[in-house]
Protein backbone atom coordinates (compact mmCIF):
# COMPACT_ATOMS: atom_id res chain seq x y z
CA UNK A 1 95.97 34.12 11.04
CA UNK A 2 98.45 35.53 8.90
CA UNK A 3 102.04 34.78 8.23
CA UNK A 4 103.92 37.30 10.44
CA UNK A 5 101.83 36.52 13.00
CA UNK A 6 102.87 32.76 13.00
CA UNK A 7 105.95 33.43 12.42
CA UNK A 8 106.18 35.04 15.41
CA UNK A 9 104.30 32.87 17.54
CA UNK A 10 106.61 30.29 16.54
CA UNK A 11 109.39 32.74 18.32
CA UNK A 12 107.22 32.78 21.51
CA UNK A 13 109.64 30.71 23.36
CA UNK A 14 109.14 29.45 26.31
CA UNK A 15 105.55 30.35 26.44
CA UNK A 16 103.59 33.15 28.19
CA UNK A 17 102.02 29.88 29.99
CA UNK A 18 104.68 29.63 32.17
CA UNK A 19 105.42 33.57 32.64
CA UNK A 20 103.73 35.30 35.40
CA UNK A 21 100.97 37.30 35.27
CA UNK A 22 100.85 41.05 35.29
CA UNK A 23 99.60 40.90 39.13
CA UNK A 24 102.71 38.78 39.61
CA UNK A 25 106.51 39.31 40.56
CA UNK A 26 109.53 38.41 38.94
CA UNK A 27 109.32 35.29 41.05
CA UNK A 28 105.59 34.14 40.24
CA UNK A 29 104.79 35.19 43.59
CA UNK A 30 101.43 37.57 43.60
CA UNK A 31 102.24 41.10 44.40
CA UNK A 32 98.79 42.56 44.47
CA UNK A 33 96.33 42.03 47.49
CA UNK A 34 93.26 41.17 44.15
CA UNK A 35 91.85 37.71 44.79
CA UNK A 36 93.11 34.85 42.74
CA UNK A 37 91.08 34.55 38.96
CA UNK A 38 88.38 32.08 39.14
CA UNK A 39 90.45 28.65 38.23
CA UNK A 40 87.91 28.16 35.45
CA UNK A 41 89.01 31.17 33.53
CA UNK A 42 92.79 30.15 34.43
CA UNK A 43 93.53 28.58 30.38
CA UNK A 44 91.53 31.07 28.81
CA UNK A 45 93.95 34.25 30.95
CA UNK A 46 97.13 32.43 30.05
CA UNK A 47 95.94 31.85 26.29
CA UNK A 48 95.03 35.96 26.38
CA UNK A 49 98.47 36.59 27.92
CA UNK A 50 100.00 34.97 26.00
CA UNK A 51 98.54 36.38 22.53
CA UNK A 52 98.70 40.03 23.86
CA UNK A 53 102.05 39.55 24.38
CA UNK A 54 103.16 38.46 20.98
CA UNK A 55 100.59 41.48 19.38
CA UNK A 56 102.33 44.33 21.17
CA UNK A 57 105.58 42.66 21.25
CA UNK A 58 105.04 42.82 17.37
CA UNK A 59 103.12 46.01 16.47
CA UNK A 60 100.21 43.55 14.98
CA UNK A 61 97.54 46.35 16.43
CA UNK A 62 93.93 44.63 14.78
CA UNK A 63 95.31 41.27 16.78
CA UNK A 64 95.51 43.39 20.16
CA UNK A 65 92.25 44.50 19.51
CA UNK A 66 90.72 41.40 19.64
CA UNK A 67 92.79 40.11 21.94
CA UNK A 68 91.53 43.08 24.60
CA UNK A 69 88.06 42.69 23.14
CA UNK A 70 88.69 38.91 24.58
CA UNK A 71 90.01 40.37 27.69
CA UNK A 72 87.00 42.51 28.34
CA UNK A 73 84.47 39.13 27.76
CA UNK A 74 86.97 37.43 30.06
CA UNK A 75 86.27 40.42 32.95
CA UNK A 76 83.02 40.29 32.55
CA UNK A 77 82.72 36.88 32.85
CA UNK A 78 84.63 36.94 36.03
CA UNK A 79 82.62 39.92 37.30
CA UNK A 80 85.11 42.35 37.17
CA UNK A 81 83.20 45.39 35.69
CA UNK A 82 86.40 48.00 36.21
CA UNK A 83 88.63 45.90 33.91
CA UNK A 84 86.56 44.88 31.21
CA UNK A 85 85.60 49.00 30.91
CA UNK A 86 89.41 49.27 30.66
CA UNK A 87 90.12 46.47 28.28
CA UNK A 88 87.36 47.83 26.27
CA UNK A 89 88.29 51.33 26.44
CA UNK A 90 91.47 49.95 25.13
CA UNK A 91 90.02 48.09 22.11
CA UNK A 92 87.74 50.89 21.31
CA UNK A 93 91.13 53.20 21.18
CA UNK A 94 92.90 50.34 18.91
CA UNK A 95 89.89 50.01 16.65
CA UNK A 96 89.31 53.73 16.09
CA UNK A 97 93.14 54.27 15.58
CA UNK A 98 93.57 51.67 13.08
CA UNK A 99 90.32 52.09 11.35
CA UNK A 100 89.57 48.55 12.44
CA UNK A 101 85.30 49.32 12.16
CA UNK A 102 85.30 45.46 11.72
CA UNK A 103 84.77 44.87 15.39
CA UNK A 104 82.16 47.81 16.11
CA UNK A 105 79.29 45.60 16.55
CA UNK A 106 81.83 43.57 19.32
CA UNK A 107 82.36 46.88 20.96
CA UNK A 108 78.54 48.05 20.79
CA UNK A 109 77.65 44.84 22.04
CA UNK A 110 80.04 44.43 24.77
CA UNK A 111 79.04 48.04 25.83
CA UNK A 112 75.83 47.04 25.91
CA UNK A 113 76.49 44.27 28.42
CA UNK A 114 78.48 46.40 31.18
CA UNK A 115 75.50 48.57 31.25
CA UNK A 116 73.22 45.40 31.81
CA UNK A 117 75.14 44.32 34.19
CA UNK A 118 74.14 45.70 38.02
């Protein structure tokens, strides 16, 4: 991890743990008629909130690349083919705009897996 990014995830404060969710209002309460997450997945989609926030909050672009490569694992996982195409799509966009060829074999792979999946 490097510096700046600690640095600022020491200024994550409180943290994203307790902020609500993207499907959520202002309140916590859900605004979107999606089921719940699967309460198994529950620490890993706070822990992926939580790090996308602090990557786009800080312009660190190869750390929101892996952190929507997560996020597409994490939909897939739950069964939720349409958002881990989107996260993905995302990632793919991130890698290819930063030149971040790293995490092409992620993308191949995880590209590989939505299409196994029926």
């Amino acid at each position: 991890m490097c510096a700046a990014f600690r640095r600022e995830l020491g200024k994550a404060a409180p943290p994203a743990r307790s902020a609500p969710s993207p499907a959520h209002g202002r309140s916590g309460e859900r605004t979107t008629n999606e089921p719940s997450p699967a309460p198994e997945f529950a620490a890993a989609r706070r822990d992926l909130e939580e790090a996308t926030h602090i990557a786009v909050r800080s312009g660190f672009r190869l750390h929101e690349a892996d952190a929507r490569l997560e996020w597409a694992r994490l939909h897939l996982a739950e069964g939720d083919r349409e958002k881990a195409r989107e996260s993905l799509a995302r990632a793919a966009t991130l890698v290819e705009e930063t030149g971040y060829h790293r995490r092409d074999a992620a993308l191949a792979a995880l590209e590989a897996a939505l299409r196994d999946v029926r």
